[in-house]
Protein backbone atom coordinates (compact mmCIF):
# COMPACT_ATOMS: atom_id res chain seq x y z
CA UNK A 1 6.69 32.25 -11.61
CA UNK A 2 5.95 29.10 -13.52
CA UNK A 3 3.90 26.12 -11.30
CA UNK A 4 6.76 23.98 -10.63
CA UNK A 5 6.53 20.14 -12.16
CA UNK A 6 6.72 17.70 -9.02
CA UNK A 7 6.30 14.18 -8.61
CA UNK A 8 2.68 12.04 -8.35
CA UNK A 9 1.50 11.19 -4.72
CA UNK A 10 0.33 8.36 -3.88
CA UNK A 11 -0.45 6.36 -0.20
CA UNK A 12 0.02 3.02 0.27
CA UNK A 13 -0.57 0.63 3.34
CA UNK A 14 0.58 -2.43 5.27
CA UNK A 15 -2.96 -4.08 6.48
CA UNK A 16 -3.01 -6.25 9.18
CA UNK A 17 -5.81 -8.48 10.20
CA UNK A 18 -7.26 -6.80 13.72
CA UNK A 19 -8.55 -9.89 15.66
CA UNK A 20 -5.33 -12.00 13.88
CA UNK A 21 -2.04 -12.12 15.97
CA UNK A 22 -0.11 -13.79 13.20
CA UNK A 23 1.43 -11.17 11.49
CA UNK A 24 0.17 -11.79 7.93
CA UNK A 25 -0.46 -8.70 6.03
CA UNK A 26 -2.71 -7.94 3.18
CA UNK A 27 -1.20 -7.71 -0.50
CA UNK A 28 -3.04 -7.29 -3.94
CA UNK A 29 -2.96 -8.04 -7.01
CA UNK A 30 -2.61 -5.75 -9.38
CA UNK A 31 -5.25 -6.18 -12.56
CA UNK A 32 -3.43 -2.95 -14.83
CA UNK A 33 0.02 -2.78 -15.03
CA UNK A 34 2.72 -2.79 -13.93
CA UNK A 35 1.48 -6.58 -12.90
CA UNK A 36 2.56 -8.23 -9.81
CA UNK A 37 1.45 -8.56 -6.13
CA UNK A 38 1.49 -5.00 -4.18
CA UNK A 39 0.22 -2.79 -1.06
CA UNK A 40 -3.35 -1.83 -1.25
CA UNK A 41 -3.04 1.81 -2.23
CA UNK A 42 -3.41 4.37 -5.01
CA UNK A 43 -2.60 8.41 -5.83
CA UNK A 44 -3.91 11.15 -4.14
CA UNK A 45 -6.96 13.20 -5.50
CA UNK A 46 -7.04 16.70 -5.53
CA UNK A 47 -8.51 18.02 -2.70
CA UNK A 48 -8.06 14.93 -0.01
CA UNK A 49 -5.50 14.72 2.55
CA UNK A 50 -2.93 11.72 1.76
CA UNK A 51 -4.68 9.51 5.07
CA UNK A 52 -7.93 10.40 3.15
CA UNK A 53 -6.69 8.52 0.21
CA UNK A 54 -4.88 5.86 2.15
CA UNK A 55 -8.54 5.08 3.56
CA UNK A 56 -10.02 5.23 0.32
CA UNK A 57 -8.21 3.48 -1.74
CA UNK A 58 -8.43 0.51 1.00
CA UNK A 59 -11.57 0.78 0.63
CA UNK A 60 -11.68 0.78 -3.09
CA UNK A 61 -9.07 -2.00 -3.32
CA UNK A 62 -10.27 -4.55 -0.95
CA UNK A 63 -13.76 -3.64 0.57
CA UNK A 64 -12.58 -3.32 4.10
CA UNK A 65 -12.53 -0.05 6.01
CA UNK A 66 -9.44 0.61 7.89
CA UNK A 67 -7.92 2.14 11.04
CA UNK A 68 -4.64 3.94 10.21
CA UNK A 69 -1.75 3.11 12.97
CA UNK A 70 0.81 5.70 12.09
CA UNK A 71 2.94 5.91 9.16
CA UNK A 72 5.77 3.53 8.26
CA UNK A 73 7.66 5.82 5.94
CA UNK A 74 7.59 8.07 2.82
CA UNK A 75 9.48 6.06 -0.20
CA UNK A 76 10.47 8.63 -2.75
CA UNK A 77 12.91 7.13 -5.17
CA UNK A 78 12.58 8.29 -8.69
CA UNK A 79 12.68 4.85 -10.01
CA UNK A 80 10.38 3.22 -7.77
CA UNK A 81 7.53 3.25 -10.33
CA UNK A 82 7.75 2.51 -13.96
CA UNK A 83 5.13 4.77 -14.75
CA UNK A 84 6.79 7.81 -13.17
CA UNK A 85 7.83 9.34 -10.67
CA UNK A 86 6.01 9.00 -7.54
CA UNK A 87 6.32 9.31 -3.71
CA UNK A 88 4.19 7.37 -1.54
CA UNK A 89 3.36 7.85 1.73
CA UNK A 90 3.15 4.25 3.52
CA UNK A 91 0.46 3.69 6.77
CA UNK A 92 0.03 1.11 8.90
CA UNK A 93 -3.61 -0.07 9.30
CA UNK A 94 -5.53 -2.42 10.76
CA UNK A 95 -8.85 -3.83 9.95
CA UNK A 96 -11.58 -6.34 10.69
CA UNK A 97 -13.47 -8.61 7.94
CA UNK A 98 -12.88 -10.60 4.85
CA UNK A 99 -11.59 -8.43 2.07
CA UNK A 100 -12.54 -9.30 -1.28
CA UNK A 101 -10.60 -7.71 -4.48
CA UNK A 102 -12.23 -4.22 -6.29
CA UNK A 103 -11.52 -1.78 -8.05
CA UNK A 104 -8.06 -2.32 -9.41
CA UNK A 105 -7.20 -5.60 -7.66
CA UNK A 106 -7.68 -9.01 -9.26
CA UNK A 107 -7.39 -10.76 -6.07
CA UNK A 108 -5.91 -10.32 -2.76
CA UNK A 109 -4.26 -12.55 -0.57
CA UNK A 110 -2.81 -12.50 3.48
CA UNK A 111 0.54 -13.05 3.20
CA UNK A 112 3.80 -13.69 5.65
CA UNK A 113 5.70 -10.48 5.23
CA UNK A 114 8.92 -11.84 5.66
CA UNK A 115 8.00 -14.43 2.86
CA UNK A 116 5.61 -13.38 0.75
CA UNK A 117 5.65 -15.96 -1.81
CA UNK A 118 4.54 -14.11 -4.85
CA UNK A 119 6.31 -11.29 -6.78
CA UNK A 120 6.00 -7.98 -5.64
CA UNK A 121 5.59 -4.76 -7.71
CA UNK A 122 7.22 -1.35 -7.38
CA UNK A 123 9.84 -1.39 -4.44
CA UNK A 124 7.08 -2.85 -2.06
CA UNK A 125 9.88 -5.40 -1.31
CA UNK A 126 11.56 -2.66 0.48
CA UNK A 127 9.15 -1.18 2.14
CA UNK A 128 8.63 -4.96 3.77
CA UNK A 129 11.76 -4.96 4.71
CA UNK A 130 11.60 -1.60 6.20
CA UNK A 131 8.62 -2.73 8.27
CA UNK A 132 9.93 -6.13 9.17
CA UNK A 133 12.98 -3.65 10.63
CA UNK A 134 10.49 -1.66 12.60
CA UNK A 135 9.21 -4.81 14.13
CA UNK A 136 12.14 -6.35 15.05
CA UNK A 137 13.31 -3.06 16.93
């Protein structure tokens, strides 16, 4: 039987500020395209678990090492990435420190979620809505 052709993973996260009670979250910027403002996050390697990545790329993003929470959703909508198809799993983390942008980020920025103020890549404006929801309930 032929290996069957499936979509790219990827994990994504919603980082909020331990030690801040404000709410503000953490959003990049992206430095390759597709351009815009976006959740820290990246695909999964080969042989990590998707948390394992979710830490990483974190990491690898925005210097700061996080706690994951629990997990805010899986977002699976063929068109949600111009570069093809890809589901992302979506954590909630925490974390303490100043980040500073890496990797692929060209700067990063705390933002309100319910107004971020800069345009947002992918369907990340979704998946702040979905969290906002989660919140409020």
């Amino acid at each position: 039987m032929p290996r069957p052709v499936t979509p790219l993973i990827a994990a994504d996260l919603i980082i909020r500020r331990h030690e801040d009670e404000d709410g503000r979250i953490l959003l990049i910027e992206r430095l390759h395209p597709p351009h815009g403002w976006a959740l820290p996050g990246g695909f999964v390697d080969v042989g990590e678990t998707v948390e394992q990545a979710a830490v990483r790329e974190a990491l690898e993003e925005t210097r700061l090492e996080v706690s994951l929470e629990g997990l805010l959703g899986l977002y699976s909508d063929p068109g949600r990435d111009p570069r093809g198809h890809t589901v992302s799993a979506v954590y909630l983390a925490s974390a303490r420190g100043e980040p500073q942008a890496a990797d692929d980020a060209a700067a990063v920025r705390w933002v309100d979620p319910a107004a971020p103020g800069v345009p947002l890549a992918f369907d990340h404006a979704r998946i702040l809505a979905d969290y906002l929801d989660q919140r409020a309930s």
